[in-house]
C-alpha atoms as a PDB file:
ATOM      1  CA  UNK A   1       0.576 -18.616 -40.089  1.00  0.00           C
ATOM      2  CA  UNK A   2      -0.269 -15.813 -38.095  1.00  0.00           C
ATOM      3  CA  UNK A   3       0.366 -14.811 -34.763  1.00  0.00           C
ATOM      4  CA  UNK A   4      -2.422 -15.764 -32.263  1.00  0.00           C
ATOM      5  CA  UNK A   5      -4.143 -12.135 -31.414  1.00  0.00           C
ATOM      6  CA  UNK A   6      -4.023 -11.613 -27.922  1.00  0.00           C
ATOM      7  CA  UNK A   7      -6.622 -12.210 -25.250  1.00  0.00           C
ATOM      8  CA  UNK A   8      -8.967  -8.940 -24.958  1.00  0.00           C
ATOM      9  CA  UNK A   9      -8.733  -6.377 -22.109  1.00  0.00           C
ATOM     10  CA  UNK A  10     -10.916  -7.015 -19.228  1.00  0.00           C
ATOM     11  CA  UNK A  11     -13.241  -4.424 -19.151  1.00  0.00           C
ATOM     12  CA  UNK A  12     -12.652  -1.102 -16.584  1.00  0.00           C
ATOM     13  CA  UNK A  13     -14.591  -1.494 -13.008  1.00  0.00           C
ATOM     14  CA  UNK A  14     -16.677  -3.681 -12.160  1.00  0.00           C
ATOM     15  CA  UNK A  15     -15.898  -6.727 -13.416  1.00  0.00           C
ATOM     16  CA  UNK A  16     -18.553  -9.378 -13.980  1.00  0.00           C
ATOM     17  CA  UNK A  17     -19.973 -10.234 -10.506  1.00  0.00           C
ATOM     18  CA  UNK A  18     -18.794  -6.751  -8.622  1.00  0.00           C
ATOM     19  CA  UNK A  19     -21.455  -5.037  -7.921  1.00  0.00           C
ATOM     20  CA  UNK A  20     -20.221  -0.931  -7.833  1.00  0.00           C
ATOM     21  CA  UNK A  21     -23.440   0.572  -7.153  1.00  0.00           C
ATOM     22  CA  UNK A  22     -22.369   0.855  -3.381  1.00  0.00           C
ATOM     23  CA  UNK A  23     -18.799   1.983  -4.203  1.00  0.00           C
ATOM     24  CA  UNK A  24     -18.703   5.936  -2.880  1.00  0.00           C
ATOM     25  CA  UNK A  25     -17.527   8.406  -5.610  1.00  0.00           C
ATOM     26  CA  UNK A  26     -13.180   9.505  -4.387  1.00  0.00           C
ATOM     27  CA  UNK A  27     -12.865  12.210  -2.685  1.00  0.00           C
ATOM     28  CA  UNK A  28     -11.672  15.480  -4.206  1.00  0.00           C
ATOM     29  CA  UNK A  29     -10.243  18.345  -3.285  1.00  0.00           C
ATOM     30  CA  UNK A  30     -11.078  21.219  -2.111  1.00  0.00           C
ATOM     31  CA  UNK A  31     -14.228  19.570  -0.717  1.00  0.00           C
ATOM     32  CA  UNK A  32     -12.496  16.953   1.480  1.00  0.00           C
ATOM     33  CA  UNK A  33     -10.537  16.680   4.846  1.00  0.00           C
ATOM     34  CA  UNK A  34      -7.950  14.572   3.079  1.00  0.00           C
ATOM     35  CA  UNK A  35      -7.311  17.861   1.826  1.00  0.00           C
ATOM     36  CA  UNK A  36      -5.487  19.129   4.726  1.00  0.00           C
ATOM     37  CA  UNK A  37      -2.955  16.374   6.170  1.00  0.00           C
ATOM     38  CA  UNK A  38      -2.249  18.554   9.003  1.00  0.00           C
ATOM     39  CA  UNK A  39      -5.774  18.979   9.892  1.00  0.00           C
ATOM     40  CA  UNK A  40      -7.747  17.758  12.630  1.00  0.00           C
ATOM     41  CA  UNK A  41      -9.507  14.897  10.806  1.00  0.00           C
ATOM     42  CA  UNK A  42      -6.253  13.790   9.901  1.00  0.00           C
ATOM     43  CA  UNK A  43      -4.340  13.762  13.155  1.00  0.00           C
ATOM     44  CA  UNK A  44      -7.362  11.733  15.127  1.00  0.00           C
ATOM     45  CA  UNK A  45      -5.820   8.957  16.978  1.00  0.00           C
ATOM     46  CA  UNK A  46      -6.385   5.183  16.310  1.00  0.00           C
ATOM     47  CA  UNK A  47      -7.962   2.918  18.523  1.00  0.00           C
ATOM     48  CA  UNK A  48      -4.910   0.297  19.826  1.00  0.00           C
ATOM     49  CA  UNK A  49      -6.305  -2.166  17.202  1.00  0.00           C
ATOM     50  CA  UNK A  50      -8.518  -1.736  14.484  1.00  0.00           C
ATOM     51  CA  UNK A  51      -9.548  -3.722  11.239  1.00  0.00           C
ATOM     52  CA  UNK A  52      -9.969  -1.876   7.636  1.00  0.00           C
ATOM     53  CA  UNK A  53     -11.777  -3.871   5.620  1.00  0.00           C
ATOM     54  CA  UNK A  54     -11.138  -2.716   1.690  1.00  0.00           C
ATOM     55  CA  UNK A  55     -13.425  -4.416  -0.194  1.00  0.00           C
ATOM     56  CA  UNK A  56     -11.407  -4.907  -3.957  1.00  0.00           C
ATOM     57  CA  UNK A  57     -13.040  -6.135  -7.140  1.00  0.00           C
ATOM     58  CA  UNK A  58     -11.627  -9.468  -6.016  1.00  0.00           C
ATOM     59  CA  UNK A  59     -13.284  -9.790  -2.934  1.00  0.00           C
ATOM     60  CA  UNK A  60     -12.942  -8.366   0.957  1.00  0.00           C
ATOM     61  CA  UNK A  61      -9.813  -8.260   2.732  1.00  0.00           C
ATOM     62  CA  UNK A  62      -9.749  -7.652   6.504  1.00  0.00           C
ATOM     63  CA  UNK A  63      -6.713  -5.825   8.074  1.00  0.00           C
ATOM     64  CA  UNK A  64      -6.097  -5.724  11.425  1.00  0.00           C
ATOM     65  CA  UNK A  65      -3.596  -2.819  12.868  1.00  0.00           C
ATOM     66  CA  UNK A  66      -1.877  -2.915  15.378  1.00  0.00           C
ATOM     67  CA  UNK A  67      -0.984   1.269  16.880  1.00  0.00           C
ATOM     68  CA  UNK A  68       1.874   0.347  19.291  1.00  0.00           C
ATOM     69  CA  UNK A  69       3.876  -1.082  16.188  1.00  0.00           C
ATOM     70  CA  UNK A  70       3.933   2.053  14.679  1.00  0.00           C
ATOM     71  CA  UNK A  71       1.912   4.791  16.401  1.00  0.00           C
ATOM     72  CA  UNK A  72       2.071   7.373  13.472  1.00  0.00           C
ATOM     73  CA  UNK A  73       1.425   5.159  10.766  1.00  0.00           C
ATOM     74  CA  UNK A  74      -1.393   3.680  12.520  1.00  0.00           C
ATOM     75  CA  UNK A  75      -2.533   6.908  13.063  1.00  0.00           C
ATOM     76  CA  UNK A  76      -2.806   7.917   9.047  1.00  0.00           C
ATOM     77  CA  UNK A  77      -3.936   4.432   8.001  1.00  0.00           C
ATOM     78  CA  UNK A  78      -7.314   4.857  10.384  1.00  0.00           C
ATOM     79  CA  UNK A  79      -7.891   8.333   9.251  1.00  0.00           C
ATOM     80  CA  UNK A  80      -7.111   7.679   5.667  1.00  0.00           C
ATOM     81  CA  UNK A  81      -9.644   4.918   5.565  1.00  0.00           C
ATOM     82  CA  UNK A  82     -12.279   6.138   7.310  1.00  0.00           C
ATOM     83  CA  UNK A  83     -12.238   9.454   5.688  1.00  0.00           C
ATOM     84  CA  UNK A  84     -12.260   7.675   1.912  1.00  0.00           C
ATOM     85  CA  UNK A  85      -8.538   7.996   0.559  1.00  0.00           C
ATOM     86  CA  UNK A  86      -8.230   5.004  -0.878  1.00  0.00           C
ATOM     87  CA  UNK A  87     -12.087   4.595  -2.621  1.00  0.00           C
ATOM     88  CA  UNK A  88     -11.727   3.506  -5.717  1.00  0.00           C
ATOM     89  CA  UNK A  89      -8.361   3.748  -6.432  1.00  0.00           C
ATOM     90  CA  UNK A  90      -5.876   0.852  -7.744  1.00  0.00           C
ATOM     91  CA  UNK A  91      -3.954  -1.886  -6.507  1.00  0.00           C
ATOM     92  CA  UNK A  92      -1.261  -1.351  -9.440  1.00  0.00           C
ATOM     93  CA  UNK A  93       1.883  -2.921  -8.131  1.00  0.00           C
ATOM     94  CA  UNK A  94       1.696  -6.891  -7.775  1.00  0.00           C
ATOM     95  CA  UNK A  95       4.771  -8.556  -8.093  1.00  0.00           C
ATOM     96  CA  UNK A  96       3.758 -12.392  -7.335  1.00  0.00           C
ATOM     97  CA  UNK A  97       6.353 -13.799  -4.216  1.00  0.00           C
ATOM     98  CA  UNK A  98       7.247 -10.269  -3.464  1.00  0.00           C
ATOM     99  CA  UNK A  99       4.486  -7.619  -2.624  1.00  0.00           C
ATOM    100  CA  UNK A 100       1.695  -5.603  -3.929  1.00  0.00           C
ATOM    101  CA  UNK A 101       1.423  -2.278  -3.709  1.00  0.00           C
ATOM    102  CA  UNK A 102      -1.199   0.461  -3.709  1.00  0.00           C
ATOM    103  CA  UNK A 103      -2.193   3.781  -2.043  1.00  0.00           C
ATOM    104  CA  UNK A 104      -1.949   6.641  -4.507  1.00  0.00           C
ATOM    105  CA  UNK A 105      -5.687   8.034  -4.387  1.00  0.00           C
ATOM    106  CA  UNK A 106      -8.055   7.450  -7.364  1.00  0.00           C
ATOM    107  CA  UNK A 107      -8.476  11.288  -7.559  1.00  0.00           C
ATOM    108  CA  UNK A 108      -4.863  13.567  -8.576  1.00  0.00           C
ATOM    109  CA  UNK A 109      -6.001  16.441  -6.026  1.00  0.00           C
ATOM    110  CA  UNK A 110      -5.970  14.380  -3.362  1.00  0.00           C
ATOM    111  CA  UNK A 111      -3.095  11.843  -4.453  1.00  0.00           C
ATOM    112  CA  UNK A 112      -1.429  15.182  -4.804  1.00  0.00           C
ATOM    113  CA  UNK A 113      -1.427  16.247  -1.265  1.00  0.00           C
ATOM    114  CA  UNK A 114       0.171  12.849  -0.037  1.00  0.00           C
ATOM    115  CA  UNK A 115       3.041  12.987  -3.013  1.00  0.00           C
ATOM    116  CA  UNK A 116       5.991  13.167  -0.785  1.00  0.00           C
ATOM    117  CA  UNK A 117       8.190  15.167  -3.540  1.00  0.00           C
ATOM    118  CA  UNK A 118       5.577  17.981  -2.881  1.00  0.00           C
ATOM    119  CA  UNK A 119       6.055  18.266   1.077  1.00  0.00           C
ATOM    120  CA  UNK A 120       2.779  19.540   1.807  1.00  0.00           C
ATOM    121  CA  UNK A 121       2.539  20.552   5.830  1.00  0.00           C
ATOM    122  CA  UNK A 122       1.820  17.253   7.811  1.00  0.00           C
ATOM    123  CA  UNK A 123       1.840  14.681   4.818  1.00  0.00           C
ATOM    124  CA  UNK A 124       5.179  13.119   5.608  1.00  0.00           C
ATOM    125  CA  UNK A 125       4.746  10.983   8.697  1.00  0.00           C
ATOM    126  CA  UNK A 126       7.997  10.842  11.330  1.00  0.00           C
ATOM    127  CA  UNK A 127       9.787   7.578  10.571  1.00  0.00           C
ATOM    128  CA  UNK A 128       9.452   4.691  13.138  1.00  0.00           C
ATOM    129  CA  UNK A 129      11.722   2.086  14.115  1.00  0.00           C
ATOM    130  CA  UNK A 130      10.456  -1.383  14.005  1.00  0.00           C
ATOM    131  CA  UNK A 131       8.869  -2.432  17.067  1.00  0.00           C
ATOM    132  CA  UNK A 132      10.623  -5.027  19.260  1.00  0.00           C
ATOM    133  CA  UNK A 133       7.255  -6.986  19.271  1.00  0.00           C
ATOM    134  CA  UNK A 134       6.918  -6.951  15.226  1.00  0.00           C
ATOM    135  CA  UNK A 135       6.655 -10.045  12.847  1.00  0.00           C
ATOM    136  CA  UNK A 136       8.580  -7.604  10.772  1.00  0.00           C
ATOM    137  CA  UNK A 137       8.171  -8.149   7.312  1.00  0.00           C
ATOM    138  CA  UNK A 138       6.871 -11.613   7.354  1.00  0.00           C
ATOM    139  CA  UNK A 139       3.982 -12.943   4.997  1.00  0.00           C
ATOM    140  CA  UNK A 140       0.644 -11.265   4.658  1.00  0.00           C
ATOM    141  CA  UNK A 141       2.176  -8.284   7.005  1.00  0.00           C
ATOM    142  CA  UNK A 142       1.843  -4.234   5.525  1.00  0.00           C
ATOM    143  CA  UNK A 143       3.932  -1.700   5.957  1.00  0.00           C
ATOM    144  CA  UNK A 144       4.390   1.361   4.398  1.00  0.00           C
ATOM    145  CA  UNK A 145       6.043   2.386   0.780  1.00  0.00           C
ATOM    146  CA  UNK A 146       8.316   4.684   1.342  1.00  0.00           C
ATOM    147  CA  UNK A 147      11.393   6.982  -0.479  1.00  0.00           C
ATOM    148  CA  UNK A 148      15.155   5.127  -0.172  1.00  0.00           C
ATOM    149  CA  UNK A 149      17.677   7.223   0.947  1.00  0.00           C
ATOM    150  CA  UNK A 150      20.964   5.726  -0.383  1.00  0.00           C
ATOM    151  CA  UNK A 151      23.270   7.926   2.285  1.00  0.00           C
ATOM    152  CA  UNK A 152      21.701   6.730   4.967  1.00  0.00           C
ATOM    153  CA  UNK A 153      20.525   3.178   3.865  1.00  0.00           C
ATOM    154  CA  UNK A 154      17.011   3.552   5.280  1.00  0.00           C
ATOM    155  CA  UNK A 155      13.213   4.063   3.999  1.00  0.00           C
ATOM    156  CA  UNK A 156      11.773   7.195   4.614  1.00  0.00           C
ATOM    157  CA  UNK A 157       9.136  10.310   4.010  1.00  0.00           C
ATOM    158  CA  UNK A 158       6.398   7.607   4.186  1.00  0.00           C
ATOM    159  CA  UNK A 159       2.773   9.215   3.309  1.00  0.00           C
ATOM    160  CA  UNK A 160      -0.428   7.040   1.944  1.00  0.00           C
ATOM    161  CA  UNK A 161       1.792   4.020   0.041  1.00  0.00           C
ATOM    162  CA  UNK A 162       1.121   0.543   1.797  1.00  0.00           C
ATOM    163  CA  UNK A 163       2.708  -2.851   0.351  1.00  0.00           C
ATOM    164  CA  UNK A 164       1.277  -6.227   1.357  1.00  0.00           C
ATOM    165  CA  UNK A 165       3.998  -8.858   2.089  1.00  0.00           C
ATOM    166  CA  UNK A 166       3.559 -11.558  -0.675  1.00  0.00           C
ATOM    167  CA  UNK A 167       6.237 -13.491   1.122  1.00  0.00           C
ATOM    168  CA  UNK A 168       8.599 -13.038   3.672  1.00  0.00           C
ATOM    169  CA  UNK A 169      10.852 -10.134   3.079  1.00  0.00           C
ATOM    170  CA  UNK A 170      12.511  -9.952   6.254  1.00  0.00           C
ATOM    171  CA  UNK A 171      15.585 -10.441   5.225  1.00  0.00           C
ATOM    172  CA  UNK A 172      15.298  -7.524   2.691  1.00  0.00           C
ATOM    173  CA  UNK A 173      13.091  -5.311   4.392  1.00  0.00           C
ATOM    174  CA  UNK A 174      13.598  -4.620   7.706  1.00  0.00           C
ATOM    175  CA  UNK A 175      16.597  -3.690   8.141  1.00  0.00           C
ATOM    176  CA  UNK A 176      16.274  -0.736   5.822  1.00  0.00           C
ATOM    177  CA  UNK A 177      13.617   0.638   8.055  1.00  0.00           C
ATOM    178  CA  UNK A 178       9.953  -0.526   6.326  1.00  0.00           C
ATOM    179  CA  UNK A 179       8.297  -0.722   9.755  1.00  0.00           C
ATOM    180  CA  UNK A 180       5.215  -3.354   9.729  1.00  0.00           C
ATOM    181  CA  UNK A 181       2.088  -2.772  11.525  1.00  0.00           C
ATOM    182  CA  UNK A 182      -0.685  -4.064   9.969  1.00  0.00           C
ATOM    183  CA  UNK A 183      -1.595  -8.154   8.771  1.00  0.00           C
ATOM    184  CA  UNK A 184      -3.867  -9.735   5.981  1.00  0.00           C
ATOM    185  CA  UNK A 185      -6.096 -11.693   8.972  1.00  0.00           C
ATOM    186  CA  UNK A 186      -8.821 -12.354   6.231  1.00  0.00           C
ATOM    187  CA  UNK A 187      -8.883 -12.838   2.841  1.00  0.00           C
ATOM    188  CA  UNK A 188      -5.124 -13.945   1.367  1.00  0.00           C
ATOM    189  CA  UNK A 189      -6.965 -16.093  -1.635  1.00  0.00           C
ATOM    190  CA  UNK A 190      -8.766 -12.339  -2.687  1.00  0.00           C
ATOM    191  CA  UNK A 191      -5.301 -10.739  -2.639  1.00  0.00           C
ATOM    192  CA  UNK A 192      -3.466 -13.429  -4.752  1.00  0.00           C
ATOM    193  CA  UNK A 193      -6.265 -12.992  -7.529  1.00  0.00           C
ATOM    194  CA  UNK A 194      -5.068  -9.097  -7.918  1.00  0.00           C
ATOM    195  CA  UNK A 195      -4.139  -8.797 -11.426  1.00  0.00           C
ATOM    196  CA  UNK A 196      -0.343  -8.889 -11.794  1.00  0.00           C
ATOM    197  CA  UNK A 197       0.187  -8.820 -15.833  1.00  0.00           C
ATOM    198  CA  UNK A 198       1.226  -5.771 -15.936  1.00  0.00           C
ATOM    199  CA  UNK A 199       4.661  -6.686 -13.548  1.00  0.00           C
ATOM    200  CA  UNK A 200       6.757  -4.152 -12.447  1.00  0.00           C
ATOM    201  CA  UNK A 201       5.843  -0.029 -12.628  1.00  0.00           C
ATOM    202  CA  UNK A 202       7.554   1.562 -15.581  1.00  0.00           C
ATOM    203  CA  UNK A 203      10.551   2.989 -14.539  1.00  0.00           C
ATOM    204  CA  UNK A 204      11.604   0.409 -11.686  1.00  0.00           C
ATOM    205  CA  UNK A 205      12.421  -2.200 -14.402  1.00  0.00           C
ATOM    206  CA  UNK A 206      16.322  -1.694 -13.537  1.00  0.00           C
ATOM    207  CA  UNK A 207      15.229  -3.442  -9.713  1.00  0.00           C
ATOM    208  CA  UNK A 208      14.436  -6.512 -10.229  1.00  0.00           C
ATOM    209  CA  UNK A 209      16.204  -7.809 -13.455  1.00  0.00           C
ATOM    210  CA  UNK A 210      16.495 -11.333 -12.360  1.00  0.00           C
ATOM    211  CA  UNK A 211      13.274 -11.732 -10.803  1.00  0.00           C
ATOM    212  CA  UNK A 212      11.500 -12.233 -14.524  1.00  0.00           C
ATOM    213  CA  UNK A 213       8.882  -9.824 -14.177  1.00  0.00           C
ATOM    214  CA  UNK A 214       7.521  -7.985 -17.169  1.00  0.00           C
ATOM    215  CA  UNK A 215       8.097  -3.739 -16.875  1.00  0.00           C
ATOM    216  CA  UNK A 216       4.393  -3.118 -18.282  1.00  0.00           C
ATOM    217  CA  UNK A 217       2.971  -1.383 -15.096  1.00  0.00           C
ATOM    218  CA  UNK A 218       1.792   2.620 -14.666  1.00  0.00           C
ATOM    219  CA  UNK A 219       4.563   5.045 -14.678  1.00  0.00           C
ATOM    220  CA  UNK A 220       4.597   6.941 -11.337  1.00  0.00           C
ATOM    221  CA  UNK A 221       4.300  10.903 -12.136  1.00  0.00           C
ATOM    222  CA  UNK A 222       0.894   9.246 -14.428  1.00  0.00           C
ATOM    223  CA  UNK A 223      -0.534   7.696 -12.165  1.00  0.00           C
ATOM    224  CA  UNK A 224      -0.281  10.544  -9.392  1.00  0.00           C
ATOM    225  CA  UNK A 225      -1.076  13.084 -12.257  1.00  0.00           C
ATOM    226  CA  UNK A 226      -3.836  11.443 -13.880  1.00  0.00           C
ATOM    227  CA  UNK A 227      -5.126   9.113 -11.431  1.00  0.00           C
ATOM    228  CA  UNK A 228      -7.745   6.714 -11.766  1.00  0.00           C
ATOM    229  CA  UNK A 229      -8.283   7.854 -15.232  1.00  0.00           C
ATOM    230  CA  UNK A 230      -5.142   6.726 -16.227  1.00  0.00           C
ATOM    231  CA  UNK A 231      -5.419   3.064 -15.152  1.00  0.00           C
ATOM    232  CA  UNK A 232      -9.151   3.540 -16.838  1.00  0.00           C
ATOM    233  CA  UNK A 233      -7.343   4.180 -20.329  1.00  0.00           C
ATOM    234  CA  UNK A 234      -3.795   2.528 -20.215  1.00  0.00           C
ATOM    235  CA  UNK A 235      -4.262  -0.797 -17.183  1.00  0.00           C
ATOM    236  CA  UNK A 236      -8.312  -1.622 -17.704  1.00  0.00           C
ATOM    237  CA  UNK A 237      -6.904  -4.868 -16.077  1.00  0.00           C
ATOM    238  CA  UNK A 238      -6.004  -3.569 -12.944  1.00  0.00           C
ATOM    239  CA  UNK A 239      -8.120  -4.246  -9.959  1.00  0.00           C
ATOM    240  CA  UNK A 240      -9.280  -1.832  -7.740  1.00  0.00           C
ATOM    241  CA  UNK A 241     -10.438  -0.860  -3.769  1.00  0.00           C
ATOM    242  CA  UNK A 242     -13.962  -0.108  -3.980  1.00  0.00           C
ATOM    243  CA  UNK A 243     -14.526   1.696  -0.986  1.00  0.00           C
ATOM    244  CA  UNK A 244     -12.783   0.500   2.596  1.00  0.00           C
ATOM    245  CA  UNK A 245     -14.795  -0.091   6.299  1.00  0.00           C
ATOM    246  CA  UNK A 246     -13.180   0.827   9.703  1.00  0.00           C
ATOM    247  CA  UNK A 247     -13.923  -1.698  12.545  1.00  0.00           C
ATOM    248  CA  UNK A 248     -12.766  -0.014  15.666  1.00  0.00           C
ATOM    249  CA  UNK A 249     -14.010  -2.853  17.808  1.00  0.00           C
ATOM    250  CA  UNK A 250     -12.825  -5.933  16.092  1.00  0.00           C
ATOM    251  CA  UNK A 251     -13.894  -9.801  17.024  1.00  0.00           C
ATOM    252  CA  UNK A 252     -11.085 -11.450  18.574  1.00  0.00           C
ATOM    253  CA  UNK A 253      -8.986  -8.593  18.909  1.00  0.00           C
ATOM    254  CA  UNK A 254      -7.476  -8.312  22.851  1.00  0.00           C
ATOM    255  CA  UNK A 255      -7.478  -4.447  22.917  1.00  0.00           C
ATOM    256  CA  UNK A 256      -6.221  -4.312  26.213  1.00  0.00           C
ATOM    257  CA  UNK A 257      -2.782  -6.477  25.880  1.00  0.00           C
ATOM    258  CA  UNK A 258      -2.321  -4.654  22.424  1.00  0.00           C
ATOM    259  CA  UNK A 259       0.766  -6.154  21.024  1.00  0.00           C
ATOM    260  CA  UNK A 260       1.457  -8.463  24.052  1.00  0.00           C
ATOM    261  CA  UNK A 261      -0.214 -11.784  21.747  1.00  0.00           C
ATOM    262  CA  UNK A 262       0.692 -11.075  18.224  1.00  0.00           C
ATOM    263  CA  UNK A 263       3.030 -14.593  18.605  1.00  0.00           C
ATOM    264  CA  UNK A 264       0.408 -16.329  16.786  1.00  0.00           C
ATOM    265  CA  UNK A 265       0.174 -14.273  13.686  1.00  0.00           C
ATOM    266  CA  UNK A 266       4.343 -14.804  12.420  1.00  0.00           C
ATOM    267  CA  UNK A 267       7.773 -14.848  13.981  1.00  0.00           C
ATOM    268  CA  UNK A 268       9.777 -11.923  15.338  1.00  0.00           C
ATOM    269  CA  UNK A 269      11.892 -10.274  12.890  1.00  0.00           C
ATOM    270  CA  UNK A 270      15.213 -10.593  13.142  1.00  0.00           C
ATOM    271  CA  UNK A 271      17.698  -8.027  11.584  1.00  0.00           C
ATOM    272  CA  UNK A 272      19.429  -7.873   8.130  1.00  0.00           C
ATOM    273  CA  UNK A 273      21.065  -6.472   6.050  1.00  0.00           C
ATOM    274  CA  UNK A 274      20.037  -6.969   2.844  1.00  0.00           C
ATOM    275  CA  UNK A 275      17.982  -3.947   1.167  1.00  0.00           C
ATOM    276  CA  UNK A 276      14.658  -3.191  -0.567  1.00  0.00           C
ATOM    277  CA  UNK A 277      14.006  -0.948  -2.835  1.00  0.00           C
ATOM    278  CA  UNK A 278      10.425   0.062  -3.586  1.00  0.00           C
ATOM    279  CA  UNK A 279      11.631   2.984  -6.010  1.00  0.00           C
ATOM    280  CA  UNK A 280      14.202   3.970  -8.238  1.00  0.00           C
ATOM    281  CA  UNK A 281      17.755   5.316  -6.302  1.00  0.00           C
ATOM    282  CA  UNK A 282      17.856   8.620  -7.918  1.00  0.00           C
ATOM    283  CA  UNK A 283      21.149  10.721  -6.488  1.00  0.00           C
ATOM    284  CA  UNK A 284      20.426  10.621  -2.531  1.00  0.00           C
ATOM    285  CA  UNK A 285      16.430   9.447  -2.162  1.00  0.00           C
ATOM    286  CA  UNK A 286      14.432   7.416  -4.521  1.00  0.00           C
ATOM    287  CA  UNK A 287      10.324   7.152  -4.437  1.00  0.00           C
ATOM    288  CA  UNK A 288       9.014   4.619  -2.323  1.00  0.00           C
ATOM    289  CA  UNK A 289       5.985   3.028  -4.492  1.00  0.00           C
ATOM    290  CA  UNK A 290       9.627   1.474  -6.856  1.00  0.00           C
ATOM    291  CA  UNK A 291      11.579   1.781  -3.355  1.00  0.00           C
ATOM    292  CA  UNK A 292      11.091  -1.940  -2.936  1.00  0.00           C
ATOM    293  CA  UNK A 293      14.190  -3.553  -4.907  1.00  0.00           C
ATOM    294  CA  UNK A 294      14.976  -7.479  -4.247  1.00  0.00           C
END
């Protein structure tokens, strides 16, 4: 008796019931302000709290920031969103009770720019200690992907790569520097359906042995050479950010106390030492969409 033949692909964007039409085309560069992570556009400042709302082929999820948590990576988040970074590009690193991943743009020229190996001026952002006032790495809190240095036992050279907090990874993240600022206030049930078949990104297979997760995900210099294209050809599965909106002035948001009532949304952190790694430890740094290890 034969094998059963496996299910078919789910066709690339938009699945049944997504309508794409308003989806902006990525950016590209030259032709953008992404372009130019030392520019103007890019070093705006962020209001003290702000929502981005990326609307995925799953449905909307609302993200509220917080900038006193983490002033520079506020900072890029609200400038990378408004200014169209992360249109259309793929949410291809969901690893169920640990995070998901995304951030590389849909477009290589721009992707490019934000590729920490290639140091272009301004891309790196300043690395920032964990606030006293954070939830840390608690459920349904973002922080940023990030390169492992294995001298010093910290994250850093953080650019465009955010990870969602499937579950609380305190105890493995926060010591090692992964500084959350950002929270899932709306729409957990759209993140949980993001496709996570593929498992863990080629390459990063070594991290999480024990954790059962397949090794079937985009390899990293593919997916920042190739882009969207890529996942188009090799992970049709894959879901995607359509296109994201930046609320500035945000319901329910106390703008004025900042990070004074953020009790309600998760513990403090306390510290560990156990490490993450959401890359693979290669001599003394390691690239920080794998960096996560648990």
């Amino acid at each position: 008796m034969s094998a059963p033949s496996p299910p078919p692909p789910r066709p690339p964007l938009p699945p049944p019931g997504v309508d794409q039409s308003a989806w902006p085309a990525p950016p590209k560069c030259p032709g953008s302000a992404l372009c130019d992570a030392s520019g103007a556009d890019m070093r705006r400042q962020a209001p003290k709290v702000f929502d981005v709302v990326f609307h995925t082929t799953t449905g909307d999820v609302r993200v509220r920031a917080w900038r006193d948590l983490a002033p520079a990576g506020a900072d890029r988040l609200y400038n990378l969103a408004r200014l169209g970074y992360y249109d259309s590009s793929p949410l291809y690193r969901i690893l169920p009770g640990f995070v998901a991943q995304f951030g590389v743009a849909a477009d290589p020229s721009v992707s490019a720019v934000y590729d920490w190996r290639k140091n272009s001026p301004g891309a790196i952002l300043p690395d920032e200690p964990t606030h006293a006032s954070s939830s840390g790495n608690a459920k349904h809190w973002i922080s940023y992907s990030a390169s492992y240095d294995s001298i010093t036992g910290t994250a850093t050279n953080r650019t465009a790569e955010l990870f969602i907090n499937l579950a609380d990874n305190r105890d493995r993240l926060d010591a090692k520097g992964f500084a959350a600022f950002a929270k899932v206030i709306q729409g957990e049930g759209a993140v949980d359906e993001w496709f996570a078949g593929y498992g863990e990104m080629r390459g990063a297979c070594d991290l999480h042995r024990d954790r059962g997760w397949v090794c079937d995900g985009p390899e990293e210099t593919q997916l920042y050479a190739r882009g969207v294209g890529y996942v188009n050809s090799d992970f049709p599965r894959l879901d995607r950010i359509g296109r994201c909106d930046v609320d500035v002035d945000p319901k329910g948001a106390d703008v004025d106390d900042g990070i004074e009532h953020l009790s309600h949304l998760g513990s403090h952190s306390a510290t560990s030492w156990l490490a993450i790694a959401l890359v693979c430890v290669c001599g003394a740094g390691a690239w920080g969409a794998a960096g996560l290890g648990g």
